[in-house]
PDB file of N, CA and C in Angstrom:
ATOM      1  N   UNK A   1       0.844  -1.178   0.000  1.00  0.00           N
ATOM      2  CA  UNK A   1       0.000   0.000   0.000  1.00  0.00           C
ATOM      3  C   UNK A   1       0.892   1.245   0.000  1.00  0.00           C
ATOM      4  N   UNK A   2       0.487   2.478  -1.316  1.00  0.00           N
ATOM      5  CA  UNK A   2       1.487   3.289  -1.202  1.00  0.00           C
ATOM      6  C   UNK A   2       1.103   4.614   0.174  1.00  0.00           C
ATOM      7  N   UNK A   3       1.824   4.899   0.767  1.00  0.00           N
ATOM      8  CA  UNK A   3       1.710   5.964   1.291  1.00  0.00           C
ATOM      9  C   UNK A   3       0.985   7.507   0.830  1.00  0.00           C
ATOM     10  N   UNK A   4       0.239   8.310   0.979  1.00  0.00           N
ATOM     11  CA  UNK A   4      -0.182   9.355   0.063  1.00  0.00           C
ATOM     12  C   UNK A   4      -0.184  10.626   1.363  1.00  0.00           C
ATOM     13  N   UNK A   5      -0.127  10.506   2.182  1.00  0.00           N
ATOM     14  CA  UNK A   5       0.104  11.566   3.403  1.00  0.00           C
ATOM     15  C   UNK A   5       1.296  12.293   3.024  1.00  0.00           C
ATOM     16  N   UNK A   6       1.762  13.118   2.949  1.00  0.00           N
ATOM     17  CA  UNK A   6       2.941  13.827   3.341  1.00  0.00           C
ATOM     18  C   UNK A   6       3.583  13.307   4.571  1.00  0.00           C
ATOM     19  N   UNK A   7       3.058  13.851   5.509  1.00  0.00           N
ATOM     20  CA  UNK A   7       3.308  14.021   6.438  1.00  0.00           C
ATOM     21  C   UNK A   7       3.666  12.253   7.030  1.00  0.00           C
ATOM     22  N   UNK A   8       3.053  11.414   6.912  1.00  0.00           N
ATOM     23  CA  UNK A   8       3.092   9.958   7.487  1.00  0.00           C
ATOM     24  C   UNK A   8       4.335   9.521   6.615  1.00  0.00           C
ATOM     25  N   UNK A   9       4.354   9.622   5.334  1.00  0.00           N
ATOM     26  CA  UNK A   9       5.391   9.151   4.561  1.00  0.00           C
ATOM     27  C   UNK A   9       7.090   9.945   5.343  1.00  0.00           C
ATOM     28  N   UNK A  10       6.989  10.707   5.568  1.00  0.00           N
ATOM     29  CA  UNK A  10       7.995  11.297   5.983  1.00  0.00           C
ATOM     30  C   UNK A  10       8.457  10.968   7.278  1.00  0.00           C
ATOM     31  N   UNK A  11       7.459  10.323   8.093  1.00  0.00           N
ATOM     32  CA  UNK A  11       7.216   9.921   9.293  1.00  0.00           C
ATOM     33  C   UNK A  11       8.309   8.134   9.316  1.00  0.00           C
ATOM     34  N   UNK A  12       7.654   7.644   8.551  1.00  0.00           N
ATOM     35  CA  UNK A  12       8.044   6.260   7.831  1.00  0.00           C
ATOM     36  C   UNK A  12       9.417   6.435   7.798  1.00  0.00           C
ATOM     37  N   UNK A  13       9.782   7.189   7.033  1.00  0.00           N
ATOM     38  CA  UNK A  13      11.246   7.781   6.382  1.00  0.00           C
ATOM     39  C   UNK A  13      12.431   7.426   7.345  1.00  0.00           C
ATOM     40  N   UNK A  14      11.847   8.806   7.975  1.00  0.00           N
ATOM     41  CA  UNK A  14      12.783   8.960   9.554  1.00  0.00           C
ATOM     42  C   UNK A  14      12.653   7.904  10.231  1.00  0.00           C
ATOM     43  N   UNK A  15      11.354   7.161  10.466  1.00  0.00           N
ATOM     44  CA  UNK A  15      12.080   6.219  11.431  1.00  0.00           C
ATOM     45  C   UNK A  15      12.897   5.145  10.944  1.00  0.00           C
ATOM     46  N   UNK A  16      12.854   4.791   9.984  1.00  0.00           N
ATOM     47  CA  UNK A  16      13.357   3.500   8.577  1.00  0.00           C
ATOM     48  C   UNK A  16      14.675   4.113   8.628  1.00  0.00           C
ATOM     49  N   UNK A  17      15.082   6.085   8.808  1.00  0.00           N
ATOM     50  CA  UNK A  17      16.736   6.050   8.614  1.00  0.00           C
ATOM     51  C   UNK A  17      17.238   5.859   9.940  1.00  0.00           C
ATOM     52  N   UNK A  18      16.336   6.142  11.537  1.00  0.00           N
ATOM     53  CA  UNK A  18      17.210   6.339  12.321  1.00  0.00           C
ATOM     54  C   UNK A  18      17.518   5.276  12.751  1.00  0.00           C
ATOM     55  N   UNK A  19      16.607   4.023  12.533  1.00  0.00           N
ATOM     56  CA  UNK A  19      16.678   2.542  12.824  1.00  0.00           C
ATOM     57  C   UNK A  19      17.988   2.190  11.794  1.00  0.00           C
ATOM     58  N   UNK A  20      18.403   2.563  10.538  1.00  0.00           N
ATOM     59  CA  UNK A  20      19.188   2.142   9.761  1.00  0.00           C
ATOM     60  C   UNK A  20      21.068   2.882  10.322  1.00  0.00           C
ATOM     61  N   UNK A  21      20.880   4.046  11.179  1.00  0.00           N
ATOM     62  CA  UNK A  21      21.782   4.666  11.475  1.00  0.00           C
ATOM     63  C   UNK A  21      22.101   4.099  12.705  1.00  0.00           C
ATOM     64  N   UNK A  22      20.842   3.731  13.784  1.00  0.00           N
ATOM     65  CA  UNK A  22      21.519   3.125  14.809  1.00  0.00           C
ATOM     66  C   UNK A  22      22.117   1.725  14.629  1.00  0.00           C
ATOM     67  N   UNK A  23      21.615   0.898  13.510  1.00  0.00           N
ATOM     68  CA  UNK A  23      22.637  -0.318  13.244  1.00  0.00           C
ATOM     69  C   UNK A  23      23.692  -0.204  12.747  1.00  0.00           C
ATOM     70  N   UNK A  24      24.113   0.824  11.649  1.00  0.00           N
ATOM     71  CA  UNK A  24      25.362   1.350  11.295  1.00  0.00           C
ATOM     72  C   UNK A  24      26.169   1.814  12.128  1.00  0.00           C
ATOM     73  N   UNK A  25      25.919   2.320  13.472  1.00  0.00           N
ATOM     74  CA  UNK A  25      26.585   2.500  14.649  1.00  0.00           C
ATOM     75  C   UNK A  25      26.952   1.255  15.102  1.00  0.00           C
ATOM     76  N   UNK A  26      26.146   0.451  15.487  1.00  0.00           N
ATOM     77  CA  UNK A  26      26.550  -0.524  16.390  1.00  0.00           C
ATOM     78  C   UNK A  26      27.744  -1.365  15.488  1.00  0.00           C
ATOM     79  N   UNK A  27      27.414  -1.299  13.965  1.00  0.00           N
ATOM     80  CA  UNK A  27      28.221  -2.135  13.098  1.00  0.00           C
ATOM     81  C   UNK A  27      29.847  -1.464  13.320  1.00  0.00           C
ATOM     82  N   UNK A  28      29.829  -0.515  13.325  1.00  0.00           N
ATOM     83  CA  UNK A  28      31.509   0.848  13.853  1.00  0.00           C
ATOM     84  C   UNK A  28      31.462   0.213  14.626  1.00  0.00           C
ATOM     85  N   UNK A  29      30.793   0.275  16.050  1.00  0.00           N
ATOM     86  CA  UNK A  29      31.767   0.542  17.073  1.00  0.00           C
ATOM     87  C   UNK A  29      32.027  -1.367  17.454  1.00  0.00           C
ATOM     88  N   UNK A  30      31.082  -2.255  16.689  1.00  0.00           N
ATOM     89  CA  UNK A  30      31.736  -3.528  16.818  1.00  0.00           C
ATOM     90  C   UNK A  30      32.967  -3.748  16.019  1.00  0.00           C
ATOM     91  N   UNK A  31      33.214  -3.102  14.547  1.00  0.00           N
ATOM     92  CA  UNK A  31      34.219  -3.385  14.031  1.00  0.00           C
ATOM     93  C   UNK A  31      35.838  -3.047  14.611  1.00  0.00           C
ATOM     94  N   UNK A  32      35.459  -2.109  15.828  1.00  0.00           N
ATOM     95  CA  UNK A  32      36.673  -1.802  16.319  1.00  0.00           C
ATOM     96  C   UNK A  32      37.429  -0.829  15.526  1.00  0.00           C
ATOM     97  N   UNK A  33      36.913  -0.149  14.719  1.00  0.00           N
ATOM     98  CA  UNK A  33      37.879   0.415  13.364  1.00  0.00           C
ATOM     99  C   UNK A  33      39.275   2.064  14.169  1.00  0.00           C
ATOM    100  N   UNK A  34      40.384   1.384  14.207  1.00  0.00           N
ATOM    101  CA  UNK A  34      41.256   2.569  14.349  1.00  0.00           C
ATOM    102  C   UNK A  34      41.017   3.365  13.287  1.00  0.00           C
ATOM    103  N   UNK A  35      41.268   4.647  14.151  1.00  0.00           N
ATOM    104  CA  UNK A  35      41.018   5.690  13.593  1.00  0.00           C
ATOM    105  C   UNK A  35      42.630   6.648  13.546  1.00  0.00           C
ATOM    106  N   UNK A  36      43.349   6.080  14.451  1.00  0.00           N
ATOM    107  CA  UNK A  36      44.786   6.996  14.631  1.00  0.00           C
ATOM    108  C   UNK A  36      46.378   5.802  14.711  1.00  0.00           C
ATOM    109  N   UNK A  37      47.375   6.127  14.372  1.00  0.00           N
ATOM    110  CA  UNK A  37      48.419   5.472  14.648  1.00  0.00           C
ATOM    111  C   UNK A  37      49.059   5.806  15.640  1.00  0.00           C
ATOM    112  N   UNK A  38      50.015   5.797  16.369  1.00  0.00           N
ATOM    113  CA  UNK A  38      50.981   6.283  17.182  1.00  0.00           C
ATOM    114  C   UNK A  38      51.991   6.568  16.308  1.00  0.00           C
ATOM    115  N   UNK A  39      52.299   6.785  15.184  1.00  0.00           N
ATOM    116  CA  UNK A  39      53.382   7.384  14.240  1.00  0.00           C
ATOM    117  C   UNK A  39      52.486   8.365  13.396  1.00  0.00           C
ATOM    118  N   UNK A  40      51.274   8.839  13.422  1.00  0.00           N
ATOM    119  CA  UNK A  40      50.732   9.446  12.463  1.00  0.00           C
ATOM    120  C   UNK A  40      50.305   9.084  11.412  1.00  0.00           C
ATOM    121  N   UNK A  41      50.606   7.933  10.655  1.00  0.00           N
ATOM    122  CA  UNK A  41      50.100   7.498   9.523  1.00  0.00           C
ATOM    123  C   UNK A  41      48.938   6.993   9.647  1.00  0.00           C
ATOM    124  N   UNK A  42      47.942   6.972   8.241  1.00  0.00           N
ATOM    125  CA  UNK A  42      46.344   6.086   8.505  1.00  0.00           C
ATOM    126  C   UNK A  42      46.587   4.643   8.909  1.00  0.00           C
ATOM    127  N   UNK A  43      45.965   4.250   9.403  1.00  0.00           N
ATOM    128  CA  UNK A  43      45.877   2.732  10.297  1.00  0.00           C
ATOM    129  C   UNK A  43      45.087   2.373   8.708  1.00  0.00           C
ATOM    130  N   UNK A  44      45.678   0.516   8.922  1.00  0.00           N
ATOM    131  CA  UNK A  44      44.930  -0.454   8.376  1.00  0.00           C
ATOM    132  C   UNK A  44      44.157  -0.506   8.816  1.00  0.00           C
ATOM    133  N   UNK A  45      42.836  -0.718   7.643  1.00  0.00           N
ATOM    134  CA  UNK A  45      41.237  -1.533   7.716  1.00  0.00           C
ATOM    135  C   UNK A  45      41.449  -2.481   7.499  1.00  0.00           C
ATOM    136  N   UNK A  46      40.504  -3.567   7.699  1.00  0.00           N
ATOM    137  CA  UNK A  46      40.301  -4.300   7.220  1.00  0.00           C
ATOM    138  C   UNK A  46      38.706  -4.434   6.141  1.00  0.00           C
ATOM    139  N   UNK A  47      38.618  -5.294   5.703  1.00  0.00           N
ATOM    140  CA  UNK A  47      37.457  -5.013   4.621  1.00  0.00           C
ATOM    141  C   UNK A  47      36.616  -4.983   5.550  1.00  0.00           C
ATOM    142  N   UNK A  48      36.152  -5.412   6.607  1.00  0.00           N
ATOM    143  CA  UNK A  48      35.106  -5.325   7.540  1.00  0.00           C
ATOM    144  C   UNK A  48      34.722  -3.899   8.202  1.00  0.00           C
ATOM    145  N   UNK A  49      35.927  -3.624   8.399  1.00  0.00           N
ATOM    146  CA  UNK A  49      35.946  -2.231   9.252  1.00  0.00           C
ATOM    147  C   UNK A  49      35.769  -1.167   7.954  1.00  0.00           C
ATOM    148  N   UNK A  50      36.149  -1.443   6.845  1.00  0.00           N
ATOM    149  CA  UNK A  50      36.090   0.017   5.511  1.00  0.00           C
ATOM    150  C   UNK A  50      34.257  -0.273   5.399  1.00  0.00           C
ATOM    151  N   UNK A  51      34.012  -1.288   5.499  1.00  0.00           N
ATOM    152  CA  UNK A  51      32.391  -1.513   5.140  1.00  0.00           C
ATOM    153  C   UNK A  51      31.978  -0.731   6.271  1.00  0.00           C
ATOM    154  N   UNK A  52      32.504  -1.266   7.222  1.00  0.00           N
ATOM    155  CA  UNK A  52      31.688  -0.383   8.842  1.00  0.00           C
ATOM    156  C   UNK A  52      31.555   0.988   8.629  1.00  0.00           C
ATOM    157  N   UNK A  53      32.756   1.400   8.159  1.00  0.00           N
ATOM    158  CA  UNK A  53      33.183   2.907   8.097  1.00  0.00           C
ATOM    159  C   UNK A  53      31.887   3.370   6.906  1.00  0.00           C
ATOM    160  N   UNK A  54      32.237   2.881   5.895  1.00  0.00           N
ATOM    161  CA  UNK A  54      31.391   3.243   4.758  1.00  0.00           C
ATOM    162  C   UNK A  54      29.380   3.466   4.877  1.00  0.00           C
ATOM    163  N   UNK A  55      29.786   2.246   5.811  1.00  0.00           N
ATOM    164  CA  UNK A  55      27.644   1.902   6.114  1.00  0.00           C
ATOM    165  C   UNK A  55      27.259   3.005   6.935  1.00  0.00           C
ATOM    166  N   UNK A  56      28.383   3.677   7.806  1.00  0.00           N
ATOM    167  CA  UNK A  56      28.221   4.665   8.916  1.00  0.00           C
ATOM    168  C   UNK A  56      28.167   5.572   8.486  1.00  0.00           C
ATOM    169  N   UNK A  57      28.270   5.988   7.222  1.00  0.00           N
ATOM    170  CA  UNK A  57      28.940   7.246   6.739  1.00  0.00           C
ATOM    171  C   UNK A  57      27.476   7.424   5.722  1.00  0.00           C
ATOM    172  N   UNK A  58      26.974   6.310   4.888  1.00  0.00           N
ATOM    173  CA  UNK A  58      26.230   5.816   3.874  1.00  0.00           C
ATOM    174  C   UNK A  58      24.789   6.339   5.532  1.00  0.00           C
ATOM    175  N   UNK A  59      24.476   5.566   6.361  1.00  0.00           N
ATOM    176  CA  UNK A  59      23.121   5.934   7.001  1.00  0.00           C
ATOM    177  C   UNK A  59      23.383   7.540   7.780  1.00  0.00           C
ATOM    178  N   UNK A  60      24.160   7.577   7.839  1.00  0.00           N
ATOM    179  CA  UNK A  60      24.295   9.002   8.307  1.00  0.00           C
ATOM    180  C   UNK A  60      23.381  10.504   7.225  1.00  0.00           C
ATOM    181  N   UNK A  61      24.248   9.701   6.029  1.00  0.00           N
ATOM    182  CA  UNK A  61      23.401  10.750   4.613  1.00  0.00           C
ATOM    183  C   UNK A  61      22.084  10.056   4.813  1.00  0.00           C
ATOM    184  N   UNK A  62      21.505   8.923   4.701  1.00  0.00           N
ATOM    185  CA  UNK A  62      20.379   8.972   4.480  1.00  0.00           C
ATOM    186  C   UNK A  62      19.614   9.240   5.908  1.00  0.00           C
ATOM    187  N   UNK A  63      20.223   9.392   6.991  1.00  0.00           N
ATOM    188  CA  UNK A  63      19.483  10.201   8.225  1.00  0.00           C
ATOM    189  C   UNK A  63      18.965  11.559   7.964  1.00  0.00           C
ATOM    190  N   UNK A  64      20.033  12.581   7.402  1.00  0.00           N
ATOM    191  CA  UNK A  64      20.220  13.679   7.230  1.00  0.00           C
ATOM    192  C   UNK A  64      19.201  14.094   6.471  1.00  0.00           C
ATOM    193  N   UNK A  65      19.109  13.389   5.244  1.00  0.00           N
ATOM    194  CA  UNK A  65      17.799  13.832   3.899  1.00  0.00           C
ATOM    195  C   UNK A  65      16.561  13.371   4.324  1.00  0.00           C
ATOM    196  N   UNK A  66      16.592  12.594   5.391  1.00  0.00           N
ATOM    197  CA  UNK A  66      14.647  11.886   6.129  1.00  0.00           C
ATOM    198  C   UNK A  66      14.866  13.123   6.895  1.00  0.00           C
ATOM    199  N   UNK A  67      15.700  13.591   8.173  1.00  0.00           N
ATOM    200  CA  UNK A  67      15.391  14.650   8.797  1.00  0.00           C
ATOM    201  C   UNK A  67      15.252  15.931   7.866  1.00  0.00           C
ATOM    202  N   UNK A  68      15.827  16.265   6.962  1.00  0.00           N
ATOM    203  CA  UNK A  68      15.362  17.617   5.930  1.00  0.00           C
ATOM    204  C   UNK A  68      13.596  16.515   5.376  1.00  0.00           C
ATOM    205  N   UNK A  69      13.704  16.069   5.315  1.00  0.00           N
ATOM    206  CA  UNK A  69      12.264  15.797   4.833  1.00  0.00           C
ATOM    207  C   UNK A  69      11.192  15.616   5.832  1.00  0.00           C
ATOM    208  N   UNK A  70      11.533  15.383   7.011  1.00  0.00           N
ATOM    209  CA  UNK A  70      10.497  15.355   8.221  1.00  0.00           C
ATOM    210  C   UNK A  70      10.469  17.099   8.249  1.00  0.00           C
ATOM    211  N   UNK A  71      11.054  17.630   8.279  1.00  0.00           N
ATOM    212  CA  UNK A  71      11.245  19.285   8.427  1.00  0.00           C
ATOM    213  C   UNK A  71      10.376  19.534   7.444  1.00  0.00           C
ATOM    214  N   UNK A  72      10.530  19.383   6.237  1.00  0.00           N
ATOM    215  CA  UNK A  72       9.790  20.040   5.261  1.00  0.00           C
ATOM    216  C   UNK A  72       8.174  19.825   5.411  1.00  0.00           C
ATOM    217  N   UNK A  73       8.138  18.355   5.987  1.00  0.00           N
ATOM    218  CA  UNK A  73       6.756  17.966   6.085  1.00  0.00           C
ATOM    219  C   UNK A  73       6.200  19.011   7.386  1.00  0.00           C
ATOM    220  N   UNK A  74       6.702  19.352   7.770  1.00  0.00           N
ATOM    221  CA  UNK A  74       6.749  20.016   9.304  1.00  0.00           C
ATOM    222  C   UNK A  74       6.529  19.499  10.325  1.00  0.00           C
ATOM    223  N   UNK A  75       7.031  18.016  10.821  1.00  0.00           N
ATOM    224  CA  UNK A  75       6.827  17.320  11.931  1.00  0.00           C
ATOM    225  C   UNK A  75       7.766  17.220  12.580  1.00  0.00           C
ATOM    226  N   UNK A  76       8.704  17.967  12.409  1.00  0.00           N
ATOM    227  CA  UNK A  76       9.819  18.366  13.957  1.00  0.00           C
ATOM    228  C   UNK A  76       9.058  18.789  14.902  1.00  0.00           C
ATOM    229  N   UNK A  77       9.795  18.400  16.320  1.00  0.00           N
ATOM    230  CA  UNK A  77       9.596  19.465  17.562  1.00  0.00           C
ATOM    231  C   UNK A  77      10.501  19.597  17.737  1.00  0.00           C
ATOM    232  N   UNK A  78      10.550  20.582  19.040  1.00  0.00           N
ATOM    233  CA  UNK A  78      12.014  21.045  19.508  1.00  0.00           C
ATOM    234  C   UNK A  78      12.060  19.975  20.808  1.00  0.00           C
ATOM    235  N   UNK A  79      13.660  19.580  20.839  1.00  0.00           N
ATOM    236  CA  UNK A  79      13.785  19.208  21.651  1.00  0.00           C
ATOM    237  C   UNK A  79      13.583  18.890  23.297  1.00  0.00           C
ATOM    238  N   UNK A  80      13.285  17.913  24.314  1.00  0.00           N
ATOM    239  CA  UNK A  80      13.073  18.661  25.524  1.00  0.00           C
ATOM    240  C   UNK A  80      14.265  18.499  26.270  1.00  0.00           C
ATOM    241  N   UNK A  81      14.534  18.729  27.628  1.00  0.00           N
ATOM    242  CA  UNK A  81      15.864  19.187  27.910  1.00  0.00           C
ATOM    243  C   UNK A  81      16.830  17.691  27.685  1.00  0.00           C
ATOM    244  N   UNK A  82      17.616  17.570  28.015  1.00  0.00           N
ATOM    245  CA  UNK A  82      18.568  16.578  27.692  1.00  0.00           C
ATOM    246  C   UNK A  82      18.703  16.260  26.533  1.00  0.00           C
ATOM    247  N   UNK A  83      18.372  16.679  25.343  1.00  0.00           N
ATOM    248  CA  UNK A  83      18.661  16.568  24.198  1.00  0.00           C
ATOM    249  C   UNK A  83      17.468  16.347  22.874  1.00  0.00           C
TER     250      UNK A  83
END
């Protein structure tokens, strides 16, 4: 069934990216991925950890364009205290 709300579709969106961003997190911070050397040079990935890096980086953009699209729909609030 397609969606035809504005507003619900956008609803859908956001939660489909932030659910997709919080597994892309958990996928980082399981891969362990260095981020620094003790000589300065970039640290080895491994293919696991460049995917981690990449999926984190990949749901992050698609967080970003559901939240500009929950905005546009106008279903933000403002935050309450603690964040």
């Amino acid at each position: 069934m397609e969606r035809t709300d504005p507003r619900e579709s956008a609803r859908h969106d956001y939660a489909a990216a932030l659910a997709r961003l919080r597994s892309a997190r958990q996928r980082f911070v399981d891969a362990h991925v260095p981020m620094e050397t003790a000589d300065g040079w970039p640290p080895f990935w491994t293919n696991d950890q460049h995917e981690a890096v990449v999926g984190y980086m990949n749901a992050w953009q698609f967080f970003v364009r559901a939240r500009t699209g929950a905005a546009a729909a106008g279903i933000t609030r403002a935050a309450g205290p603690g964040g």
